[in-house]
N, C-alpha and C. Protein backbone atom coordinates (compact mmCIF):
# COMPACT_ATOMS: atom_id res chain seq x y z
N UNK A 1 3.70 -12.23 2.52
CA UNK A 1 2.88 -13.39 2.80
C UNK A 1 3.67 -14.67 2.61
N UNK A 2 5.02 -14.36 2.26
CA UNK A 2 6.08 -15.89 2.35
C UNK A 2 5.77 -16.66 3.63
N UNK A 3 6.24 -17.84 3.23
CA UNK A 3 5.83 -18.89 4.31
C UNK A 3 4.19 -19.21 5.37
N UNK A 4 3.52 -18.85 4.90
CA UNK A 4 2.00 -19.01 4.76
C UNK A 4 1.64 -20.35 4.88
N UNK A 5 1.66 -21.61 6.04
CA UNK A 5 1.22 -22.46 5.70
C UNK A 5 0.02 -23.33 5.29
N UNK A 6 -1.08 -22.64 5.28
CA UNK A 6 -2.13 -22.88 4.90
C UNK A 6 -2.83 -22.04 3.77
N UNK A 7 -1.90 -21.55 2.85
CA UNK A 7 -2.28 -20.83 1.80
C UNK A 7 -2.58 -20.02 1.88
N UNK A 8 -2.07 -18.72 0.86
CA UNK A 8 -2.10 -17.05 0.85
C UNK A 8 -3.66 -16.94 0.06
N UNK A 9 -4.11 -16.08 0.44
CA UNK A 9 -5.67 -15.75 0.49
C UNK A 9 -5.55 -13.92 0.57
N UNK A 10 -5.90 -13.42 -0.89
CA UNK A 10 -6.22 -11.89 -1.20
C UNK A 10 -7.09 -12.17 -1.81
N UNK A 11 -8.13 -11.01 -1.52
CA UNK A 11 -9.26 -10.68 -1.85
C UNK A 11 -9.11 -9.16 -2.49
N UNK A 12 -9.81 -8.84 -3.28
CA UNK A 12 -9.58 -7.51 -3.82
C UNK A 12 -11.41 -7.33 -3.96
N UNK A 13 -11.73 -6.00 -3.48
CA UNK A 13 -13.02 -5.36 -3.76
C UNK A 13 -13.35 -4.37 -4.32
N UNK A 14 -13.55 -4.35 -4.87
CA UNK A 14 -14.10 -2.65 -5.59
C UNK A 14 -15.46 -1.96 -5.68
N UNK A 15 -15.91 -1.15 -5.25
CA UNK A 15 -16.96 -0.58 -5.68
C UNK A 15 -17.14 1.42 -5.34
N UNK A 16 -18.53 1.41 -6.28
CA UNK A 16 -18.53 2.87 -6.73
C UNK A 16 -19.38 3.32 -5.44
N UNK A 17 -18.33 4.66 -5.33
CA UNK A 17 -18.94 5.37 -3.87
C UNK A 17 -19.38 6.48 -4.21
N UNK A 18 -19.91 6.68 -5.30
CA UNK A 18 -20.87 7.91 -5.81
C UNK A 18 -20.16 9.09 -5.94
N UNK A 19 -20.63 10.07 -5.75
CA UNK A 19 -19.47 11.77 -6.15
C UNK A 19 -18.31 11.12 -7.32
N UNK A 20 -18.65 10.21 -7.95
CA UNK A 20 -17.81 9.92 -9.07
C UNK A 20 -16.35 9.50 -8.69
N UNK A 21 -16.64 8.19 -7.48
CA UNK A 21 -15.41 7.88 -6.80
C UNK A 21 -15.45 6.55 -6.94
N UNK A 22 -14.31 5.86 -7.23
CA UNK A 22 -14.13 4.34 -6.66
C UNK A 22 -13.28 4.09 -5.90
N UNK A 23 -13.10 2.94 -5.24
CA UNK A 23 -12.63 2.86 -4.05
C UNK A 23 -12.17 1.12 -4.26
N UNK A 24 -11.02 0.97 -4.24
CA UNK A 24 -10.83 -0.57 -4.19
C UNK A 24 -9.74 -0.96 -2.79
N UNK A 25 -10.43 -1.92 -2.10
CA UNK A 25 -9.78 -2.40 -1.32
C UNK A 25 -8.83 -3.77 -1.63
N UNK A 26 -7.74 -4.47 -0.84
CA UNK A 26 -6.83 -5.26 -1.43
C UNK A 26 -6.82 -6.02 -0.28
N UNK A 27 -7.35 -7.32 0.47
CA UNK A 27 -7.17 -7.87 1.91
C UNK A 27 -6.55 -8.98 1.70
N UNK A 28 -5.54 -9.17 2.38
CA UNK A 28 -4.50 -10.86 2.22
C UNK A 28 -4.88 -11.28 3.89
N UNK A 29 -4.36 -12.17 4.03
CA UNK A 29 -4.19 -13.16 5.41
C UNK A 29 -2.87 -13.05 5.77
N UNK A 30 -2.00 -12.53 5.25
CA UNK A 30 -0.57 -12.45 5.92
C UNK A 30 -0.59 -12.10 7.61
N UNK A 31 0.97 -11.70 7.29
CA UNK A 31 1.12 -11.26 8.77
C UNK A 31 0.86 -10.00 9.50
N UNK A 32 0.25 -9.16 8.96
CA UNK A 32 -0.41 -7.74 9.46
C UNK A 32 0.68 -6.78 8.77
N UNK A 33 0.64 -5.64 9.29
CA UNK A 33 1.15 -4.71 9.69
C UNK A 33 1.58 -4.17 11.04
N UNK A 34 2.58 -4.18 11.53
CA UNK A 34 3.05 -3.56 12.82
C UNK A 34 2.57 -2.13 12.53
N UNK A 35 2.90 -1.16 13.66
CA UNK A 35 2.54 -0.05 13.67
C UNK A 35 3.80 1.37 12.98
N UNK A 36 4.96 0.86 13.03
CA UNK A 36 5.90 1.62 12.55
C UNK A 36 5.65 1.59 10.79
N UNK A 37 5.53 0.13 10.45
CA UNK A 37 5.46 -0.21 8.31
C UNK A 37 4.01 0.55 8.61
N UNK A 38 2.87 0.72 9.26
CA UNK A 38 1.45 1.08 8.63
C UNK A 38 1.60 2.60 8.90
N UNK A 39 2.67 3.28 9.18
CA UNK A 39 2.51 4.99 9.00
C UNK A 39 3.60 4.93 8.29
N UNK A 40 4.63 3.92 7.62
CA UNK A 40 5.65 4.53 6.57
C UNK A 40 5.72 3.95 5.59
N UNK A 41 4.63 2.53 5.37
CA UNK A 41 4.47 1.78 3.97
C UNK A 41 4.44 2.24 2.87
N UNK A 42 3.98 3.76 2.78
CA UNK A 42 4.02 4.42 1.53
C UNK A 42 5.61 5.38 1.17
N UNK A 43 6.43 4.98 2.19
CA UNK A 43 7.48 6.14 1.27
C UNK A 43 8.55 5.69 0.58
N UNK A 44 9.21 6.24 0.19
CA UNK A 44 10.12 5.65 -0.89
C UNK A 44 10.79 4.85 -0.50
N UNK A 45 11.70 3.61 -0.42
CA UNK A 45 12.85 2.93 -0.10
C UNK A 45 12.79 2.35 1.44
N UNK A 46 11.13 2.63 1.90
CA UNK A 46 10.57 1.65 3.13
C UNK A 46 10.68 0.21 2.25
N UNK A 47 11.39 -1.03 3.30
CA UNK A 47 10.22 -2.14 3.41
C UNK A 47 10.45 -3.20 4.41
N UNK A 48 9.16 -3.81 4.60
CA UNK A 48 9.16 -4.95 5.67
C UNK A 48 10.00 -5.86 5.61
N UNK A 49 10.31 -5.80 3.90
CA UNK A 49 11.00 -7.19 3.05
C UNK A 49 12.63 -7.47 3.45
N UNK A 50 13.43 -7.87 3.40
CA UNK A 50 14.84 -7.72 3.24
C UNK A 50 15.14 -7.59 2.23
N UNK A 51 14.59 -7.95 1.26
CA UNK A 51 14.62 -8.17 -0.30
C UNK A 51 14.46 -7.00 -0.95
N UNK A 52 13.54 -6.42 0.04
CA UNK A 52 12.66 -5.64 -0.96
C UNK A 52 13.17 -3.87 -1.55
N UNK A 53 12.98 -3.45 -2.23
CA UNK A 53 13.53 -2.05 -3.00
C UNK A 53 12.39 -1.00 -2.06
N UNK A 54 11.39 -0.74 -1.27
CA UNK A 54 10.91 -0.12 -1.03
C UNK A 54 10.46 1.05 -2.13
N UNK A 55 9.91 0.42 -3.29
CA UNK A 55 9.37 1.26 -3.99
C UNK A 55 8.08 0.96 -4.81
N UNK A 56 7.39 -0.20 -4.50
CA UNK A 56 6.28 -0.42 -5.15
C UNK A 56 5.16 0.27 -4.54
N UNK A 57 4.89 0.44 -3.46
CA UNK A 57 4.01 1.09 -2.56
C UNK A 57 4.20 2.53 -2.85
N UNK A 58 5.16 3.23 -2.77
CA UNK A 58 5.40 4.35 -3.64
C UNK A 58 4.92 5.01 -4.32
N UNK A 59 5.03 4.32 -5.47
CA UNK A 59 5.08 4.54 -6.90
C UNK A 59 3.34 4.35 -7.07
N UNK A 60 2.95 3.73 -6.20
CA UNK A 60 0.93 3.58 -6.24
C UNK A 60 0.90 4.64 -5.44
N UNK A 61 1.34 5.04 -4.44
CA UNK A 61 1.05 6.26 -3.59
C UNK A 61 0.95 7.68 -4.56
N UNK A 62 2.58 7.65 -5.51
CA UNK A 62 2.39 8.84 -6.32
C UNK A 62 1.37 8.94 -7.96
N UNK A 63 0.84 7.78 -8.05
CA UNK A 63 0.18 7.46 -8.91
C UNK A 63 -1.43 7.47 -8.74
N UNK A 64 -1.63 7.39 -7.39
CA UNK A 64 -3.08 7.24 -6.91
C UNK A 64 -3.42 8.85 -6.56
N UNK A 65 -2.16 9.82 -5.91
CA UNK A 65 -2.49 11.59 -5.69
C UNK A 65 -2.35 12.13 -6.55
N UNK A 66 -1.88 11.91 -7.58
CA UNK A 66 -1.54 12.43 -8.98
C UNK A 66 -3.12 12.75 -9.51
N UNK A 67 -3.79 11.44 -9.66
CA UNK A 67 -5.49 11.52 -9.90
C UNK A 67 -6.18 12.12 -8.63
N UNK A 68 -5.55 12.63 -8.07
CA UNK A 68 -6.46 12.88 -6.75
C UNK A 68 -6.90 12.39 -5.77
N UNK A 69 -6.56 11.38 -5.79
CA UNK A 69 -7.13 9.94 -4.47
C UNK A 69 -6.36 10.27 -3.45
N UNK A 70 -6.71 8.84 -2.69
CA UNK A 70 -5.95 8.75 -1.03
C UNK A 70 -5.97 7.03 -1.07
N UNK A 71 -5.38 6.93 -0.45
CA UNK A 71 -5.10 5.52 0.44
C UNK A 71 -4.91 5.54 1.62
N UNK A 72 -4.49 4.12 2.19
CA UNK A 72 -4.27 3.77 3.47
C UNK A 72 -4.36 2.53 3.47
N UNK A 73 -3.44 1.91 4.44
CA UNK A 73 -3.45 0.51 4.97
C UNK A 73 -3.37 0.10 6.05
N UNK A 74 -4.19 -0.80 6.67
CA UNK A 74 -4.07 -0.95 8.26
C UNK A 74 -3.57 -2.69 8.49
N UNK A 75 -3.41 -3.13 9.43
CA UNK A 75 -4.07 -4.42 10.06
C UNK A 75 -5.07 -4.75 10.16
N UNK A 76 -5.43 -6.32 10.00
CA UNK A 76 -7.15 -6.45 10.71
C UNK A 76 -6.93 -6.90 11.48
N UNK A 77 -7.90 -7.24 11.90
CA UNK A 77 -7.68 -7.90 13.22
C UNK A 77 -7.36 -9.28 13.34
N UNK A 78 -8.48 -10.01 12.37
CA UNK A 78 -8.10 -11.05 12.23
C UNK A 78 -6.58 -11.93 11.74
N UNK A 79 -6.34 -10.95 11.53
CA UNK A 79 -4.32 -10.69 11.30
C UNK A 79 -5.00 -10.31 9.59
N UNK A 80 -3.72 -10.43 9.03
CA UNK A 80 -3.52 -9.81 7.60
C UNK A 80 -3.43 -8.41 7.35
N UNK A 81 -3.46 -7.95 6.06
CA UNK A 81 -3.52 -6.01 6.14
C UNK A 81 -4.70 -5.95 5.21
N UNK A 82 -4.99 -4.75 5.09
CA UNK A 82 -5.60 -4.49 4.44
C UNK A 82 -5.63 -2.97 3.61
N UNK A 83 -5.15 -3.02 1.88
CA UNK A 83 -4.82 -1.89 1.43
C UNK A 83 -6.26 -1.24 0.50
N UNK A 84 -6.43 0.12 0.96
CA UNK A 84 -7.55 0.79 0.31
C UNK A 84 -7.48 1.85 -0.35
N UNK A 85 -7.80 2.36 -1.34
CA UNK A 85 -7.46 3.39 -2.74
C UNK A 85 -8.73 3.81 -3.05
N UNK A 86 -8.90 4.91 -3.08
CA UNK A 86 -10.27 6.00 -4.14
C UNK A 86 -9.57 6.77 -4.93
N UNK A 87 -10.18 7.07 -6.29
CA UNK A 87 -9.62 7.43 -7.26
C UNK A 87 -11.25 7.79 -7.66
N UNK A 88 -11.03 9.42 -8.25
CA UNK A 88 -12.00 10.17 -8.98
C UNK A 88 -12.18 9.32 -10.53
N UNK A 89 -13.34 8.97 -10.99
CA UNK A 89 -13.43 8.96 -12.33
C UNK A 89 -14.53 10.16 -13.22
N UNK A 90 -14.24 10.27 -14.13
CA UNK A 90 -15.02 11.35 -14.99
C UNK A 90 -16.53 11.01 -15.45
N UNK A 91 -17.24 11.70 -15.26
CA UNK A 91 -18.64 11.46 -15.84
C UNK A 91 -18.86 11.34 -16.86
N UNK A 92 -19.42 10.17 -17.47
CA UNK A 92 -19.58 9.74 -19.28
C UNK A 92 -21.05 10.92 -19.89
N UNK A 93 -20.18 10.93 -20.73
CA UNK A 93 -21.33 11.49 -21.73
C UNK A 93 -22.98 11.29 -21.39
N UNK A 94 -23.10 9.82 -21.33
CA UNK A 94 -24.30 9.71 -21.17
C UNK A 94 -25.16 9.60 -19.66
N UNK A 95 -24.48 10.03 -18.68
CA UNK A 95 -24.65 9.67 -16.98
C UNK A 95 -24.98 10.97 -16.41
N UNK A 96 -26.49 10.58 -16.27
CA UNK A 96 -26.96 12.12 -15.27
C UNK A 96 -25.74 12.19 -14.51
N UNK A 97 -26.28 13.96 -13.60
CA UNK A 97 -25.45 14.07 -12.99
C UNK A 97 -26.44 13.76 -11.38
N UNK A 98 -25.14 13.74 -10.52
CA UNK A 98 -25.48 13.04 -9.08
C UNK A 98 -25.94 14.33 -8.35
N UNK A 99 -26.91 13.07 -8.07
CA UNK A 99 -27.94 14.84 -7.01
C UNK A 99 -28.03 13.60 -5.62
């Protein structure tokens, strides 16, 4: 999102999608995703950056299947990307169970 002239704008959302799942989404205004970075953003030593180590996306990829989740990140339309994560959490002691 470098060079942004009207200011970088992420939004982060979260909410509970029942079967004991959450799900947080991550939306900036940048410059999207092309179609080659949005099927290889997650692997090791990818990046858009010149700078960049291609390993932060990674390291959430092997950290998010580890618990069992999934991700994905697309473009919107309105330009920017948009990154999304579910992750199982455990049922508390005191929390019927989901019917």
């Amino acid at each position: 999102m470098t060079g942004k002239e009207h200011g970088r704008i992420i939004n982060v959302i979260s909410e509970d999608c029942g079967s004991h799942s959450v799900v947080v989404r991550v939306e900036d205004n940048g410059k999207g995703l092309d179609t080659i970075a949005s099927e290889r953003i997650f692997e090791a030593f990818f990046s858009t950056k010149p700078e960049g180590a291609g390993m932060g996306l990674a390291i959430c990829r092997s950290i998010i299947e580890s618990h069992g989740g999934m991700r994905a990140a697309r473009s919107l339309a309105s330009g920017g990307s948009a990154f999304k994560f579910a992750v199982p959490y455990a049922r508390g002691a005191n929390e019927p169970e989901a019917t």
